[in-house]
C-alpha atoms as a PDB file:
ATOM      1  CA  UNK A   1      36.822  30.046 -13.869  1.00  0.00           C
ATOM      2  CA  UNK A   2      34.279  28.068 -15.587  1.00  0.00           C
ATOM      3  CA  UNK A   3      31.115  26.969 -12.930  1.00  0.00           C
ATOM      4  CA  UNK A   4      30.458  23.315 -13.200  1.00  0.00           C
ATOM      5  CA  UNK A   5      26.838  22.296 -13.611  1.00  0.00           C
ATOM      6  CA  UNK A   6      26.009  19.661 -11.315  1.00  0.00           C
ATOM      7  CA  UNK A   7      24.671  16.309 -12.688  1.00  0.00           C
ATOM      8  CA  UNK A   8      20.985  15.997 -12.764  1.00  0.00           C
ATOM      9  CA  UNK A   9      20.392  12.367 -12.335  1.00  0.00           C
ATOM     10  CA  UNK A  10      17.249  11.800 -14.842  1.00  0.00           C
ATOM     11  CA  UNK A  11      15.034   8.524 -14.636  1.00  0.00           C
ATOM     12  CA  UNK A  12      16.131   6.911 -18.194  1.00  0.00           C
ATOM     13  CA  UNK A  13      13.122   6.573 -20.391  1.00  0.00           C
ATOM     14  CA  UNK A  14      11.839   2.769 -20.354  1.00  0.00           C
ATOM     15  CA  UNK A  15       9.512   0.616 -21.221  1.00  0.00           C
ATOM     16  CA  UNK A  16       6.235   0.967 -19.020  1.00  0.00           C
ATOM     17  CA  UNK A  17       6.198  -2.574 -17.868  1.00  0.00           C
ATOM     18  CA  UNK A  18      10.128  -1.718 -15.717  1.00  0.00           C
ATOM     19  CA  UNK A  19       8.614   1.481 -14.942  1.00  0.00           C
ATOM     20  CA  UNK A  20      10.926   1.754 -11.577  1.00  0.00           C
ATOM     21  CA  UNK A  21      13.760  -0.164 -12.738  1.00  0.00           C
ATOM     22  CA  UNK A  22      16.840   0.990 -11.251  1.00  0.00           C
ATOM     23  CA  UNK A  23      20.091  -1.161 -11.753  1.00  0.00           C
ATOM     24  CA  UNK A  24      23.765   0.124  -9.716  1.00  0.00           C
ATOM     25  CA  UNK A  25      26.901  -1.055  -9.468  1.00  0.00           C
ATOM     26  CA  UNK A  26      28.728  -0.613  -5.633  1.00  0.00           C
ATOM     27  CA  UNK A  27      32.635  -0.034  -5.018  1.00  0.00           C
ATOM     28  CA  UNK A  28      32.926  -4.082  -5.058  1.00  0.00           C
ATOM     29  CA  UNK A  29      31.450  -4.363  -8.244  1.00  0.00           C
ATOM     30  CA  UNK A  30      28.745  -5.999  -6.992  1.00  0.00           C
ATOM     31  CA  UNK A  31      25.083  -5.156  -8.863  1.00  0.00           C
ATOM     32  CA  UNK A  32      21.940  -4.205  -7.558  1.00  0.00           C
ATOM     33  CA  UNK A  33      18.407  -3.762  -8.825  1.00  0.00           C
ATOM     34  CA  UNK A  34      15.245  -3.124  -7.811  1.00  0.00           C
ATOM     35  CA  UNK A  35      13.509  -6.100  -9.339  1.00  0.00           C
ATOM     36  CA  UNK A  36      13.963  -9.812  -8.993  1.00  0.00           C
ATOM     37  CA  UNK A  37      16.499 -11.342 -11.635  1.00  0.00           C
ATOM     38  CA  UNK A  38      12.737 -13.629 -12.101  1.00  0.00           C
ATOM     39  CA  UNK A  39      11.439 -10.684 -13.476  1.00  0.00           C
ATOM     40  CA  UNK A  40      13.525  -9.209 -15.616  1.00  0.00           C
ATOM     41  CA  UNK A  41      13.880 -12.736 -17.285  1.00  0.00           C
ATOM     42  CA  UNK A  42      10.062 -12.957 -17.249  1.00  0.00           C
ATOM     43  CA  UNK A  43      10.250  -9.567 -19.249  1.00  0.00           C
ATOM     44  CA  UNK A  44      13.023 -10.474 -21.480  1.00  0.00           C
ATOM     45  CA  UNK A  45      11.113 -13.692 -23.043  1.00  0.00           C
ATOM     46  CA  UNK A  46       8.239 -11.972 -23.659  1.00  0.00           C
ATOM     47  CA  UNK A  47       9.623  -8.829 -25.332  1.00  0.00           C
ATOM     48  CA  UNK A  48      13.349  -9.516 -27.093  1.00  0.00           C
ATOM     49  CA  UNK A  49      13.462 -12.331 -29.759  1.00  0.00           C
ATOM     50  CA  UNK A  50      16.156 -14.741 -28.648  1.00  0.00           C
ATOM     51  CA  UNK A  51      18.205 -15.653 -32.244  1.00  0.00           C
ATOM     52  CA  UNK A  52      19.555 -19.225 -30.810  1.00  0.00           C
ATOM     53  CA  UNK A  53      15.852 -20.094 -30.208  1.00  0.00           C
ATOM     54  CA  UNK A  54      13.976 -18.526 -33.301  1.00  0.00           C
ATOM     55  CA  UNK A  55      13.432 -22.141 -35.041  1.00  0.00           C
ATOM     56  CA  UNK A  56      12.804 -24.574 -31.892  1.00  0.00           C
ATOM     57  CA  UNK A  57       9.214 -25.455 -32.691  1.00  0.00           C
ATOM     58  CA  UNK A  58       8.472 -24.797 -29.361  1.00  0.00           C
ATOM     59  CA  UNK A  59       8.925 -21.366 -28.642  1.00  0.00           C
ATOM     60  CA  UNK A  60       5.736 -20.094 -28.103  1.00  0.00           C
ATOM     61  CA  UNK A  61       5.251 -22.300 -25.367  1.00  0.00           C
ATOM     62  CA  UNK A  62       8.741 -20.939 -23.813  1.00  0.00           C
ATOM     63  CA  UNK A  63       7.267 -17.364 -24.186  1.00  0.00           C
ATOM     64  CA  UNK A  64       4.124 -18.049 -22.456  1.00  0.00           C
ATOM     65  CA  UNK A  65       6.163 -19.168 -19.943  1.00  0.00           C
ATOM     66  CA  UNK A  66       4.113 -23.110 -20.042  1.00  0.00           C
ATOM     67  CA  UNK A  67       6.419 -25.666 -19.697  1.00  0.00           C
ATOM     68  CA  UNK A  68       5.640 -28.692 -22.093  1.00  0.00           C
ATOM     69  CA  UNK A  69       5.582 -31.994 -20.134  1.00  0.00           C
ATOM     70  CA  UNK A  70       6.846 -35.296 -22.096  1.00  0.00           C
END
């Protein structure tokens, strides 16, 4: 009989500002990570372009993360 090799778990390679990040999923299907959802947001402004936003004139204020007051 074949031996099975067991499964190495290997820290997926990520950018160095969610250096850490670890994300799981438990029996109830409830997720888990090891940063705040604040975070990851905070992350996902700065770095990923979002398409529905691209011609607001006032996206780079949104990415800054300064709130323009009327």
């Amino acid at each position: 009989m074949a031996k099975k090799n067991p499964k190495k778990e290997e820290n997926p390679k990520v950018h160095k500002d969610l250096d850490g990040f670890q994300m799981n999923i438990n029996s109830f299907g409830e997720i888990s990570s090891s940063f705040s959802i604040d975070k990851l947001n905070e992350f996902l402004n700065k770095n990923v372009e979002d398409k529905k936003l691209k011609d607001r004139e006032d996206i780079d204020e949104i990415k800054d993360g300064k709130k323009k007051k009327k």
